[in-house]
N, C-alpha and C. Protein backbone atom coordinates (compact mmCIF):
# COMPACT_ATOMS: atom_id res chain seq x y z
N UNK A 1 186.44 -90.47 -181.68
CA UNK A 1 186.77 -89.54 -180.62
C UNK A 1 186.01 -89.91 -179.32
N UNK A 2 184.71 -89.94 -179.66
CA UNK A 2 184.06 -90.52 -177.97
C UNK A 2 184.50 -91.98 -177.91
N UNK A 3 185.50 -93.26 -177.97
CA UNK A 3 185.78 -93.91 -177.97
C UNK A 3 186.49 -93.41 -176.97
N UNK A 4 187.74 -92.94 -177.91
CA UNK A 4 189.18 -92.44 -176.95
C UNK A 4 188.21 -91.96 -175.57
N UNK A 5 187.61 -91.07 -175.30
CA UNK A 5 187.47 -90.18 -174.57
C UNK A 5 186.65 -90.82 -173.25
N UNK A 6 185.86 -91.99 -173.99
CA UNK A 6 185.03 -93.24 -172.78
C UNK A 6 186.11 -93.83 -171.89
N UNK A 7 187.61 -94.48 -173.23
CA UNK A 7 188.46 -95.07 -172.09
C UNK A 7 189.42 -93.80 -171.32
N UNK A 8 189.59 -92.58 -171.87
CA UNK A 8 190.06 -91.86 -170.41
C UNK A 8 189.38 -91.49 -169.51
N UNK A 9 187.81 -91.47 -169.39
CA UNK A 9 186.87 -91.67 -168.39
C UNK A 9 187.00 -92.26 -167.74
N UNK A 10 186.99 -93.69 -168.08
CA UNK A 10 187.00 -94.83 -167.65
C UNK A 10 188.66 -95.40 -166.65
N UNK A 11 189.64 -94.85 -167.02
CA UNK A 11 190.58 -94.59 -166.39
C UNK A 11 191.12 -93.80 -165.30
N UNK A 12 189.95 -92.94 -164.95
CA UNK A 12 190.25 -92.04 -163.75
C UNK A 12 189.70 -92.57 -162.56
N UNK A 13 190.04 -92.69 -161.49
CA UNK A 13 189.70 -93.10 -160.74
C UNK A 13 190.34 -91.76 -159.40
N UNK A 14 188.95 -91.78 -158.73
CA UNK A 14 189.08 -90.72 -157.33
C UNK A 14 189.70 -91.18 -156.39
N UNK A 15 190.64 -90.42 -155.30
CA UNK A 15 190.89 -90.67 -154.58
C UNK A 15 191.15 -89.68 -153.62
N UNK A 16 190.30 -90.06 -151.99
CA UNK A 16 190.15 -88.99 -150.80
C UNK A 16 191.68 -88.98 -150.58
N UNK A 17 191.49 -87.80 -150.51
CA UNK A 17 192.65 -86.19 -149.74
C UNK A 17 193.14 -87.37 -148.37
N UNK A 18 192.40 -88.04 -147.83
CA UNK A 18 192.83 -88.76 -146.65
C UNK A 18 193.73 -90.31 -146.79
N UNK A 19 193.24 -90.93 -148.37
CA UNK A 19 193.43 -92.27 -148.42
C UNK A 19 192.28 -93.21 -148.20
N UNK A 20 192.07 -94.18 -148.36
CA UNK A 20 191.12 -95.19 -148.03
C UNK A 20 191.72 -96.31 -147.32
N UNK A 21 190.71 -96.23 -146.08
CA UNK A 21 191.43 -97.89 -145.71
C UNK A 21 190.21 -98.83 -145.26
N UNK A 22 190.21 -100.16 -145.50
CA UNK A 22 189.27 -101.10 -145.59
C UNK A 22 189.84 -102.14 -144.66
N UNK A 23 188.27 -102.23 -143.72
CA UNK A 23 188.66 -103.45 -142.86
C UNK A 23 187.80 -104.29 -142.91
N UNK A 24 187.92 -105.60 -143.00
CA UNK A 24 186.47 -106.65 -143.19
C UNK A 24 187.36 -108.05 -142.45
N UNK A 25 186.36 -108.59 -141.73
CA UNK A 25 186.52 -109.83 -140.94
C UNK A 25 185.90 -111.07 -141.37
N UNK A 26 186.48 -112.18 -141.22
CA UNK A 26 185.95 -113.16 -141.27
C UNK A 26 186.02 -114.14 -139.98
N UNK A 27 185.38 -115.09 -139.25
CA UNK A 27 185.34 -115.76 -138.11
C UNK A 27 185.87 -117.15 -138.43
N UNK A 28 186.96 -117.60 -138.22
CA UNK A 28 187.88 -118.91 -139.11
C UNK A 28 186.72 -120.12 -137.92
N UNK A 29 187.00 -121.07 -138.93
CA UNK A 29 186.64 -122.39 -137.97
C UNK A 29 187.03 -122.76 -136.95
N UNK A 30 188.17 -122.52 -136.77
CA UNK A 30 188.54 -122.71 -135.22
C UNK A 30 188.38 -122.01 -133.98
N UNK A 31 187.21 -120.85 -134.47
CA UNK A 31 187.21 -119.24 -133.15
C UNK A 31 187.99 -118.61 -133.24
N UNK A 32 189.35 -118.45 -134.52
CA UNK A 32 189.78 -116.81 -134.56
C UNK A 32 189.27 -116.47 -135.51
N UNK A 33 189.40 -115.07 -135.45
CA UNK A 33 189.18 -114.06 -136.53
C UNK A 33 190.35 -113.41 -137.24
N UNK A 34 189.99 -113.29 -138.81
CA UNK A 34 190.91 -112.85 -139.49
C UNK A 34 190.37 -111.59 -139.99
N UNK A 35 191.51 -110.48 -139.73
CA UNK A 35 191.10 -109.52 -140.32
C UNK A 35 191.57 -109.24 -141.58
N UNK A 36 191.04 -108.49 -143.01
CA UNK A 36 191.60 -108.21 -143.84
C UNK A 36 191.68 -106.59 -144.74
N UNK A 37 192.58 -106.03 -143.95
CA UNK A 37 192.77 -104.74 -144.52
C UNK A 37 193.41 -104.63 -145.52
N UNK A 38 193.06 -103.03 -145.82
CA UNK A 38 193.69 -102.49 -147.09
C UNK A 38 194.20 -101.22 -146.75
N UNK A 39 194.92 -100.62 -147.58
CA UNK A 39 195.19 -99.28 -147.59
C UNK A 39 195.73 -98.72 -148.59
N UNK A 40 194.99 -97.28 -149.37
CA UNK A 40 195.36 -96.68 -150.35
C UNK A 40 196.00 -95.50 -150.14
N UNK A 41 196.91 -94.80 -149.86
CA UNK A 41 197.15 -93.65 -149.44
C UNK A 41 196.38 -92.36 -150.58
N UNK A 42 196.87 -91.05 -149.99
CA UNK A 42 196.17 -90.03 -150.48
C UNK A 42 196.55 -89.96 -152.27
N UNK A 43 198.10 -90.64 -152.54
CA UNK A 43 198.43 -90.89 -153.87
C UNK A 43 197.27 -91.52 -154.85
N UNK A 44 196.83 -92.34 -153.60
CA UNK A 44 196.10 -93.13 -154.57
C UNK A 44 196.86 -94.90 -154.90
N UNK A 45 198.02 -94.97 -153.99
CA UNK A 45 198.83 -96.15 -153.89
C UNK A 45 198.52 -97.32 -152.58
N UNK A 46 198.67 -98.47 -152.85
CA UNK A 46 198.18 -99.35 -151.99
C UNK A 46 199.49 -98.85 -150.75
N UNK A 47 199.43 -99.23 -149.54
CA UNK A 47 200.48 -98.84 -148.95
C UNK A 47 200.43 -99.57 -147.72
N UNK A 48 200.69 -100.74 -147.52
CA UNK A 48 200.61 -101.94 -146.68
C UNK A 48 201.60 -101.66 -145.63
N UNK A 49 202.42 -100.65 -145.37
CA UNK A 49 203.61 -100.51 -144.42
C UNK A 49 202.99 -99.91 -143.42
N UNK A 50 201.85 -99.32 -144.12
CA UNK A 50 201.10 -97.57 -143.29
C UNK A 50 200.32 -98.41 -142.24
N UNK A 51 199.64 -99.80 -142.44
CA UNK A 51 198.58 -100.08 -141.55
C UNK A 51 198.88 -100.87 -139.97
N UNK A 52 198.24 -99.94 -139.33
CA UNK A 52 198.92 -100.70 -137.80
C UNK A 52 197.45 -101.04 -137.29
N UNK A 53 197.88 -102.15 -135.91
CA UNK A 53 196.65 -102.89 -135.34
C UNK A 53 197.06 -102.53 -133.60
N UNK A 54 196.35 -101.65 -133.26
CA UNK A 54 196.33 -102.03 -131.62
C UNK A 54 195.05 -102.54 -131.22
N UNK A 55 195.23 -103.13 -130.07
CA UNK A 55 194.11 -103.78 -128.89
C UNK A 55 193.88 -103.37 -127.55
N UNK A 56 193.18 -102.72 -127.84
CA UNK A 56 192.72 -102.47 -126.36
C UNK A 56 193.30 -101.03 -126.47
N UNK A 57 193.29 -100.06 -125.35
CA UNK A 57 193.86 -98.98 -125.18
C UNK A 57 195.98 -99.10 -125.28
N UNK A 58 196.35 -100.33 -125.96
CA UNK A 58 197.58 -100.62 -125.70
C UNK A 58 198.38 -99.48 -126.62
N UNK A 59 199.80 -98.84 -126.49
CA UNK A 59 200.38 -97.81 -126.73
C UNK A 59 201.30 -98.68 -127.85
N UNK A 60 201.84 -100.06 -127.81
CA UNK A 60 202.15 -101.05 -128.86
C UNK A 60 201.74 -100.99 -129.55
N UNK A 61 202.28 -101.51 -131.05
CA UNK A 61 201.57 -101.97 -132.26
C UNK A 61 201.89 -103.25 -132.43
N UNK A 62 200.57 -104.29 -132.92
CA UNK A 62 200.36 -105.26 -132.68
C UNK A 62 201.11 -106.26 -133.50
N UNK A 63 202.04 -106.72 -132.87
CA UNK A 63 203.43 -107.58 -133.65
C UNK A 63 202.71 -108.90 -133.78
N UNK A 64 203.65 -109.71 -134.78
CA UNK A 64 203.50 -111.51 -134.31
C UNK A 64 203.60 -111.83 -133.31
N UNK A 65 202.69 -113.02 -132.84
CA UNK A 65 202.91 -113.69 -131.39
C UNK A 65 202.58 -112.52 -130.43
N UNK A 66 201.83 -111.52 -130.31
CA UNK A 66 201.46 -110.91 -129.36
C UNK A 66 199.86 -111.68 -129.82
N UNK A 67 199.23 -111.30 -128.22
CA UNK A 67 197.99 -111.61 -128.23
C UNK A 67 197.84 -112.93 -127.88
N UNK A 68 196.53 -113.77 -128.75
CA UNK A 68 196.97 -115.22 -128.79
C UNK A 68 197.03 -115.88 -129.77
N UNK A 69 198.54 -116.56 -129.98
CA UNK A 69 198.71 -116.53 -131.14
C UNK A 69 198.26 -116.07 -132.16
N UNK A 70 198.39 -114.41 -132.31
CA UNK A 70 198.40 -113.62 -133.18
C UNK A 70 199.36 -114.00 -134.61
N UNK A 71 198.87 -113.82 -135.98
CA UNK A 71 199.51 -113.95 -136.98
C UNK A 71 199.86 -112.63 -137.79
N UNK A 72 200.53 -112.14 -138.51
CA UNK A 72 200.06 -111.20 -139.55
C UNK A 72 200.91 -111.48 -140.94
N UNK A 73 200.28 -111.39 -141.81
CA UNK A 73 200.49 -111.66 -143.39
C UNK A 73 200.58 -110.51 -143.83
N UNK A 74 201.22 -110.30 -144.76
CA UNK A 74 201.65 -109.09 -145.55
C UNK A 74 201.25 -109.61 -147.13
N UNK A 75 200.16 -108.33 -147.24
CA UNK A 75 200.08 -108.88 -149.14
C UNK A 75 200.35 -107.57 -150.01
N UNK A 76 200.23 -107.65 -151.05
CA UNK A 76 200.31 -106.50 -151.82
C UNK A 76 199.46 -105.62 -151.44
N UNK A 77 198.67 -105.42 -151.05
CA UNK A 77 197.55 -104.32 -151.10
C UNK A 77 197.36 -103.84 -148.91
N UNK A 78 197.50 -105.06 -148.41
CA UNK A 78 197.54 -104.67 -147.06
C UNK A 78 197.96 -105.51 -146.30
N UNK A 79 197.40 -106.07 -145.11
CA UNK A 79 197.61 -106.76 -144.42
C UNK A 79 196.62 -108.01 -143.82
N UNK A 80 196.95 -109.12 -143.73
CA UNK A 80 195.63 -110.02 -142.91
C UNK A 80 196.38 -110.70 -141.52
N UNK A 81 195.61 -110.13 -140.73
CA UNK A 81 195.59 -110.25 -139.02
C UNK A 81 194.64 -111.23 -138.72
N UNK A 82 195.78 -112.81 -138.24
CA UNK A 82 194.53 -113.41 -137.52
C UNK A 82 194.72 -113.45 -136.00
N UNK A 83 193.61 -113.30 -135.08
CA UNK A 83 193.65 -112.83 -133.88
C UNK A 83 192.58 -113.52 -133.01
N UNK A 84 192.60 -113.39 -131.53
CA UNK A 84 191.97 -113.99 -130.83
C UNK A 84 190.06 -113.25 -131.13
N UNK A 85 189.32 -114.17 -130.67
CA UNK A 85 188.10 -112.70 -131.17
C UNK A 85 187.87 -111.91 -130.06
N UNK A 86 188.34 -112.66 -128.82
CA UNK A 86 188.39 -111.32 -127.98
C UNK A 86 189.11 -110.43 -127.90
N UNK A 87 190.25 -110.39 -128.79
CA UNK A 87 191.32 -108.91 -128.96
C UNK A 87 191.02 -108.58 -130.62
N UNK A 88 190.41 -109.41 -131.08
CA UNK A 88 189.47 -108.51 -132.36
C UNK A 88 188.12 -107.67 -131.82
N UNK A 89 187.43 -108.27 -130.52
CA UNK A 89 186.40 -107.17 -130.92
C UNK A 89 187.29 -105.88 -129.65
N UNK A 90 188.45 -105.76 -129.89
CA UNK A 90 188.90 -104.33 -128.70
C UNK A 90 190.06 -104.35 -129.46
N UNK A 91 189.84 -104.02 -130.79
CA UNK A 91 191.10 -103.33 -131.66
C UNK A 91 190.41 -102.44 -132.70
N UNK A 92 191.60 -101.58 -133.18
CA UNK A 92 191.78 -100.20 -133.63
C UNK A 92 192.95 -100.44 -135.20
N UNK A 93 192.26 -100.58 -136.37
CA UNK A 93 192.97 -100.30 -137.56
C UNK A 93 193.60 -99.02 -137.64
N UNK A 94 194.98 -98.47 -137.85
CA UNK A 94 194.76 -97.18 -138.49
C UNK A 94 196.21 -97.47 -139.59
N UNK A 95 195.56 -96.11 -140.59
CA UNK A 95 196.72 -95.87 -141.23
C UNK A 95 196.77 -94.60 -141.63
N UNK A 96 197.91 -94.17 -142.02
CA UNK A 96 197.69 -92.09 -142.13
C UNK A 96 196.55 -91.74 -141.36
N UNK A 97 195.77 -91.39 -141.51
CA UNK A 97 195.32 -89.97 -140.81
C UNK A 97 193.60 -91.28 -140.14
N UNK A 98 193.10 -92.22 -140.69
CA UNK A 98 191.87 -92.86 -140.61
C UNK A 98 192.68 -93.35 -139.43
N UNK A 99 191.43 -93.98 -138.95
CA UNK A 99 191.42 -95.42 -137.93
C UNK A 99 189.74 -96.21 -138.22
N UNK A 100 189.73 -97.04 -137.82
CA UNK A 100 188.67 -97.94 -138.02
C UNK A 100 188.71 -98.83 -137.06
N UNK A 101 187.28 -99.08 -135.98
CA UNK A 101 187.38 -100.15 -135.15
C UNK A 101 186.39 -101.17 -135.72
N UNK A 102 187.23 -102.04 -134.85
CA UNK A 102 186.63 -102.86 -135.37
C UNK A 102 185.44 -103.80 -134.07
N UNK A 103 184.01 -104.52 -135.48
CA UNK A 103 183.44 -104.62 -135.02
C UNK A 103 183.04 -106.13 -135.32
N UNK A 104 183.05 -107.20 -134.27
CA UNK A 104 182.98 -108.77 -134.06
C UNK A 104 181.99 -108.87 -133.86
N UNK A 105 181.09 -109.75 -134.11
CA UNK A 105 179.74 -110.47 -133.49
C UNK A 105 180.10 -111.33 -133.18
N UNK A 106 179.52 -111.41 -131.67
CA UNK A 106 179.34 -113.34 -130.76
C UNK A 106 179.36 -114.46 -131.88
């Protein structure tokens, strides 16, 4: 019985009323930056459609080929944005209800 009862423990997993969304950067060899988000909605489901990228105070959402030579990849779980690092460090992740800026070092 505490067997069974460890793996339905072990099977629950929490998830905020808001969703989770995760942003982490890496600085590519050539001077862009790639961003790599995630997003879980409030279900508790990855939800890669939900996540948008603006730059700067711009009212757009940040397509291919905007920027300089801007990329974006679509994976199962979110999205990876590679971008100039000067329109990575003056952009804004959001998805449902979060946003997250983001933050570049020189």
């Amino acid at each position: 019985m505490a067997k069974v009862l460890e793996m339905l423990n072990n099977s629950i997993s929490v998830v905020s009323p808001e969703g989770f969304l995760d942003v982490q950067h890496a600085i590519q060899d050539d001077g862009t930056v790639k961003l790599i988000t995630s997003y879980k909605n409030r279900e508790g489901l990855f939800d890669p459609e939900a996540i948008t990228l603006r730059i700067g105070e711009a009212t757009e959402i940040f397509e291919n080929g905007a920027g300089n030579e801007a990329r974006i990849v679509k994976t199962d779980s979110g999205k990876e944005y590679t971008l100039s690092r000067e329109d990575a460090r003056n952009c804004t992740v959001s998805a449902g209800e979060l946003k997250r800026k983001v933050a570049v070092g020189a």
